[in-house]
C-alpha atoms as a PDB file:
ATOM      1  CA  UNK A   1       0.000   0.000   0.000  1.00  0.00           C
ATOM      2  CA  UNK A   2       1.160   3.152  -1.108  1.00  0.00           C
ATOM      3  CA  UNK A   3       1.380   6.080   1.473  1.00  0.00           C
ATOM      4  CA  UNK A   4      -1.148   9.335   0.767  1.00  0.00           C
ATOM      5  CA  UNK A   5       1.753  11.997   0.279  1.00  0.00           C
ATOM      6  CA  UNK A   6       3.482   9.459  -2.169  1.00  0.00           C
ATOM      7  CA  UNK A   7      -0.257   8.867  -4.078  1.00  0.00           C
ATOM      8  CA  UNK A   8      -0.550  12.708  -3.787  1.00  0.00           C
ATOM      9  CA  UNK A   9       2.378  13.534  -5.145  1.00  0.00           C
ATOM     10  CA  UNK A  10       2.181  10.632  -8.461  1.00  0.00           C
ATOM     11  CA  UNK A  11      -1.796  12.338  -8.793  1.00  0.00           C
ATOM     12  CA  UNK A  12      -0.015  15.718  -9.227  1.00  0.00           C
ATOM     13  CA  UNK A  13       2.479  14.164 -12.057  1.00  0.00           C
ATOM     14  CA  UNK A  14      -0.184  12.442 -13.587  1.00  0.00           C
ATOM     15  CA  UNK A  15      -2.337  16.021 -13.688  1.00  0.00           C
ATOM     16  CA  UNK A  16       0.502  17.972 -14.731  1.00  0.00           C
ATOM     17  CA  UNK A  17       1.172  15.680 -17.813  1.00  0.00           C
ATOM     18  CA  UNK A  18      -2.365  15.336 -18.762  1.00  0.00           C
ATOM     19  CA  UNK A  19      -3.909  16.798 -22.088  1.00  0.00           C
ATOM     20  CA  UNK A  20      -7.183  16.791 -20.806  1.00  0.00           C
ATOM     21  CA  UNK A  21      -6.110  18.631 -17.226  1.00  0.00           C
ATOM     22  CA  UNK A  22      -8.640  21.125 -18.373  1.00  0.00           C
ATOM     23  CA  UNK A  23     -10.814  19.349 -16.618  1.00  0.00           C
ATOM     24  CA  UNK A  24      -9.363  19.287 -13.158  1.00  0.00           C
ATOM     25  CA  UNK A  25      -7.954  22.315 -13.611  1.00  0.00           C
ATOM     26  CA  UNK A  26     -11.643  24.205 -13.031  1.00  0.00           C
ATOM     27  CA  UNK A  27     -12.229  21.619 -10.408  1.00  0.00           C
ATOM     28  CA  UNK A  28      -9.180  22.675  -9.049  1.00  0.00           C
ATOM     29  CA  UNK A  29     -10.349  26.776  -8.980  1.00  0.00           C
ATOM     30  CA  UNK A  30     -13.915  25.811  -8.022  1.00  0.00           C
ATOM     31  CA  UNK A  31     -12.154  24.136  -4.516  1.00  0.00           C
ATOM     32  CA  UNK A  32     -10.268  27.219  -4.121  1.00  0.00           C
ATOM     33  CA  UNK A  33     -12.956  29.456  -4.930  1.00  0.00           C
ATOM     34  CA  UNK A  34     -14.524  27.956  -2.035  1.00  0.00           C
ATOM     35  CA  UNK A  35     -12.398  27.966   0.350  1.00  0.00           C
ATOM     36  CA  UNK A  36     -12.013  31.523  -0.280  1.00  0.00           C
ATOM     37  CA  UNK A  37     -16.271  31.850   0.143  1.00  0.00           C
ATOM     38  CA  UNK A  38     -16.068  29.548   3.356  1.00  0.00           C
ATOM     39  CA  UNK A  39     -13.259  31.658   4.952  1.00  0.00           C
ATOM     40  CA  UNK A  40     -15.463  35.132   3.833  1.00  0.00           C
ATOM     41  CA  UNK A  41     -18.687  33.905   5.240  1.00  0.00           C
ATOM     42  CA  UNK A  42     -16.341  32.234   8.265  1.00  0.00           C
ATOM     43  CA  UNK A  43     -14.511  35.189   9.019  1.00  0.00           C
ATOM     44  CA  UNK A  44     -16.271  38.186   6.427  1.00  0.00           C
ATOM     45  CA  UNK A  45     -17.090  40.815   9.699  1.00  0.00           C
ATOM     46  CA  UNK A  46     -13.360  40.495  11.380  1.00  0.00           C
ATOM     47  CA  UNK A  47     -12.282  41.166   8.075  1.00  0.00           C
ATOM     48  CA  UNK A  48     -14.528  44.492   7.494  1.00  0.00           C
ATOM     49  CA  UNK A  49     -13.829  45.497  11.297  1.00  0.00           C
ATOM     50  CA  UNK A  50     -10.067  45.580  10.534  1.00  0.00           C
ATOM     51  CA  UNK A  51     -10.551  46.865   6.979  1.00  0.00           C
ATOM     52  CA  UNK A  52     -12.334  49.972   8.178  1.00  0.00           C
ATOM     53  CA  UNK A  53      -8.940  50.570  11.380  1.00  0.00           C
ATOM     54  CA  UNK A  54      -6.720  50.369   8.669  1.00  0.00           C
ATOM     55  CA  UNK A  55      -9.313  53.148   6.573  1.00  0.00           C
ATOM     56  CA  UNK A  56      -9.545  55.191   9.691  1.00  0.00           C
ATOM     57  CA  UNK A  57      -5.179  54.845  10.737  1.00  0.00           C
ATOM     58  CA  UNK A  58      -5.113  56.073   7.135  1.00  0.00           C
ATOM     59  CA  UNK A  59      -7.469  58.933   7.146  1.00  0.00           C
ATOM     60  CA  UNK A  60      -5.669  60.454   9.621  1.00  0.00           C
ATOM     61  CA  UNK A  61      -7.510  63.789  11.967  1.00  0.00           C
ATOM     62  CA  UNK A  62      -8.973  66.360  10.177  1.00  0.00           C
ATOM     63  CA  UNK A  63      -6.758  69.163   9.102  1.00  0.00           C
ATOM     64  CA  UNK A  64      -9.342  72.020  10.520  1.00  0.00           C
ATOM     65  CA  UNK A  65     -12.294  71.170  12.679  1.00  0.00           C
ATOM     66  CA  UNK A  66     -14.557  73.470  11.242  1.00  0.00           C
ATOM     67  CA  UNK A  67     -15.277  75.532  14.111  1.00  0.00           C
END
């Protein structure tokens, strides 16, 4: 029996030589797209909250306050 990281590693030959890898290549950006939508919905309002400090670090204070 073959260990995982050795099968992984012959399924990554095999996909790198193969003339129809268009195929699992857009299975292959589907699964990252959604990771990328799992970690977003996961993790989407920590992200805005420290999206909008890093707005407001760079906005600086006012230059007059207008009064």
């Amino acid at each position: 029996m073959k260990k995982p990281l050795v099968q992984m590693k012959n399924a990554l030959r095999e996909f790198h030589h193969n003339e129809e890898g268009d195929a699992l290549q857009t299975v292959m950006i589907i699964a990252v797209a959604a990771m990328v939508v799992a970690v977003i919905i996961i993790f989407g309002n920590d992200i805005v909250k420290w999206a909008r400090g890093l707005i407001d670090k760079m906005k600086g204070t006012p230059i007059a306050d207008g009064g």
